[in-house]
Protein backbone atom coordinates (compact mmCIF):
# COMPACT_ATOMS: atom_id res chain seq x y z
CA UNK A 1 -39.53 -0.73 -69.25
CA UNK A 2 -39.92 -4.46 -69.49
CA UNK A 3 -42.53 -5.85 -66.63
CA UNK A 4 -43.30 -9.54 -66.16
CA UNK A 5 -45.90 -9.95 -63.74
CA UNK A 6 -46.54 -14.00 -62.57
CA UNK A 7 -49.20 -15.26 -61.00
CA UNK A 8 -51.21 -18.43 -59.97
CA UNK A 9 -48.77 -20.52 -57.93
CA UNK A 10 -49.67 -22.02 -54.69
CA UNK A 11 -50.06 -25.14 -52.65
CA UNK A 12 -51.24 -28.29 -54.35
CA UNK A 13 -51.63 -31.68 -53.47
CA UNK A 14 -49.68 -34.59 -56.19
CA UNK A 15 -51.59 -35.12 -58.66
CA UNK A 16 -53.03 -31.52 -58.48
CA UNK A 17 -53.16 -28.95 -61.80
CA UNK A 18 -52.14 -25.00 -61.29
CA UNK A 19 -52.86 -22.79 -64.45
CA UNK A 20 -50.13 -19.95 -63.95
CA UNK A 21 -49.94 -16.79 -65.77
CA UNK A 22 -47.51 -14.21 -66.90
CA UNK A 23 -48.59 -10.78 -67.78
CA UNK A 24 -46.30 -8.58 -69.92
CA UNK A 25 -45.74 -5.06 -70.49
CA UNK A 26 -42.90 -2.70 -71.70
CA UNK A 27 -42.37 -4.20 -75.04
CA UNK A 28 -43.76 -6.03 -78.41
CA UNK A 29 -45.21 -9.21 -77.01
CA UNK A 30 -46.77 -10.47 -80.10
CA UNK A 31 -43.03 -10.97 -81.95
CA UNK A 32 -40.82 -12.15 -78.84
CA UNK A 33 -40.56 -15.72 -77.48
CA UNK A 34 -40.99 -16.00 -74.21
CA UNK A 35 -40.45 -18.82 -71.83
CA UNK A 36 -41.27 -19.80 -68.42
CA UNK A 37 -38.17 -21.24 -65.60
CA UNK A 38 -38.68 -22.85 -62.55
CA UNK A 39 -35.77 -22.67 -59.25
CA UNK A 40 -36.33 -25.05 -56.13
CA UNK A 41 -34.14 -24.49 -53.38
CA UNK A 42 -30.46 -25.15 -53.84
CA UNK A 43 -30.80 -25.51 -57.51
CA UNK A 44 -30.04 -23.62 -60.95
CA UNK A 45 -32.67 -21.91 -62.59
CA UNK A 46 -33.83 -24.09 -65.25
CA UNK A 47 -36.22 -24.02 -68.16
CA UNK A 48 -39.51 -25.48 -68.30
CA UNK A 49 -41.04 -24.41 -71.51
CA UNK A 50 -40.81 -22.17 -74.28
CA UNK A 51 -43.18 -21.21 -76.91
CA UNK A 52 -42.45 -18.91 -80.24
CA UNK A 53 -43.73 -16.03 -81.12
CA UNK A 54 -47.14 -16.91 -82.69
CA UNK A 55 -47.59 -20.10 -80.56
CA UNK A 56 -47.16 -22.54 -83.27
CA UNK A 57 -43.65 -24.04 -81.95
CA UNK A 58 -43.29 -24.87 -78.41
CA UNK A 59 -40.33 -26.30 -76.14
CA UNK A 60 -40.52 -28.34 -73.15
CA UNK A 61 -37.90 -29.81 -70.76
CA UNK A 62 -37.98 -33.77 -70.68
CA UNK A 63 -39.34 -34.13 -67.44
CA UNK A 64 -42.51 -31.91 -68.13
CA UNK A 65 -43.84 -33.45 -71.62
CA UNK A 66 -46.77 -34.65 -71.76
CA UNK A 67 -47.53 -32.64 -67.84
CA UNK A 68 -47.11 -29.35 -69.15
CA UNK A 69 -48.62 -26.65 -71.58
CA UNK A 70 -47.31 -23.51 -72.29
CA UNK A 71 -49.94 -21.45 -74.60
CA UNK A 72 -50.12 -17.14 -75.23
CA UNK A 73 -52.25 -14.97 -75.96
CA UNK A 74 -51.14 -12.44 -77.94
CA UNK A 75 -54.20 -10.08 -77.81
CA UNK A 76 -53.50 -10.10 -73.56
CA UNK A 77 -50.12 -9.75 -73.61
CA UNK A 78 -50.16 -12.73 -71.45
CA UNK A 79 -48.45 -16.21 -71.28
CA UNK A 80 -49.71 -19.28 -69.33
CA UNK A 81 -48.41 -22.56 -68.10
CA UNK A 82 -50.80 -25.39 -67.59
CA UNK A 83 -49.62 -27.89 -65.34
CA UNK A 84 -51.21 -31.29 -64.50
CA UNK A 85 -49.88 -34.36 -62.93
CA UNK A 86 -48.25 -32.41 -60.86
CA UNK A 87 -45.43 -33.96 -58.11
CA UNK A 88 -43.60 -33.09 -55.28
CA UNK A 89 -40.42 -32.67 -57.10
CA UNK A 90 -42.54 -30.21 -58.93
CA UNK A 91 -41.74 -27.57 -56.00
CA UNK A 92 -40.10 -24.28 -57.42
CA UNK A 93 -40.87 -20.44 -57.85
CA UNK A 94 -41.75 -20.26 -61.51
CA UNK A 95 -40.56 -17.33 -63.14
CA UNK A 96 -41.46 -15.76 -66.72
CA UNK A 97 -38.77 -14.93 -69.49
CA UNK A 98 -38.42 -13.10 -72.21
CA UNK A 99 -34.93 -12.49 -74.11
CA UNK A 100 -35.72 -8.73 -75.46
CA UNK A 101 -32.48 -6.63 -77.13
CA UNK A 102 -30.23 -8.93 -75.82
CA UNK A 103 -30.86 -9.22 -72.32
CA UNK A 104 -32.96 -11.49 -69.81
CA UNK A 105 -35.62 -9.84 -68.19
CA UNK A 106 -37.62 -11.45 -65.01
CA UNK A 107 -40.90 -11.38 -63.29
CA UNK A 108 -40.60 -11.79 -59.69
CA UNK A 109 -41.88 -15.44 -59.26
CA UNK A 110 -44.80 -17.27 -58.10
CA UNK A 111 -44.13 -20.27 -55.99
CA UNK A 112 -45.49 -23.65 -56.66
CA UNK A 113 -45.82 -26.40 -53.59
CA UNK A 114 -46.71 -29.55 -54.50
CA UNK A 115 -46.69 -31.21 -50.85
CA UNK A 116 -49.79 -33.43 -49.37
């Protein structure tokens, strides 16, 4: 079945960088987008970034261009989110996506603090 395993979140102070990661399993990586959300309390779940299939076209909300990097790695099976510049407003679990037959499938989060 489809598995999406997150990791790297944690506390950071503004202006910090976290490098998280997103580890797949149960299905094709190499020819599915994927994409990675973020929720902070009392919000929607809202997209971040998305990248294509081979990593050549990539997505990003307005708020996170030019703070933000989504890259793959096909040969891992893995997806990663760069983040620099980070702010308090930053402060969400981050959760991996990937839209496979039809359906949304999630990891199980990794939560990002950005508090000082």
């Amino acid at each position: 079945q489809v598995q999406l395993v997150e990791s790297g979140g944690g506390l950071v102070q503004p202006g910090g960088s976290l490098r998280l990661s997103c580890a797949a399993s149960g299905f094709t990586f190499s020819i599915y987008a994927m994409s990675w959300y973020r929720q902070a309390p009392g919000k929607e779940r809202d997209m971040v970034a998305s990248i294509s299939e081979t990593g050549t076209l990539t997505y990003y909300a307005d708020s996170m261009k030019g703070r933000f990097t989504i890259s793959r790695d096909n040969a891992k099976n893995t997806v990663y989110l760069q983040m620099n510049s980070l702010e308090p407003e930053d402060t969400a679990v981050y959760y991996c996506n990937v839209v496979w037959r039809g359906l949304h499938y999630w990891g199980q989060g990794t939560q990002v603090t950005v508090s000082s």
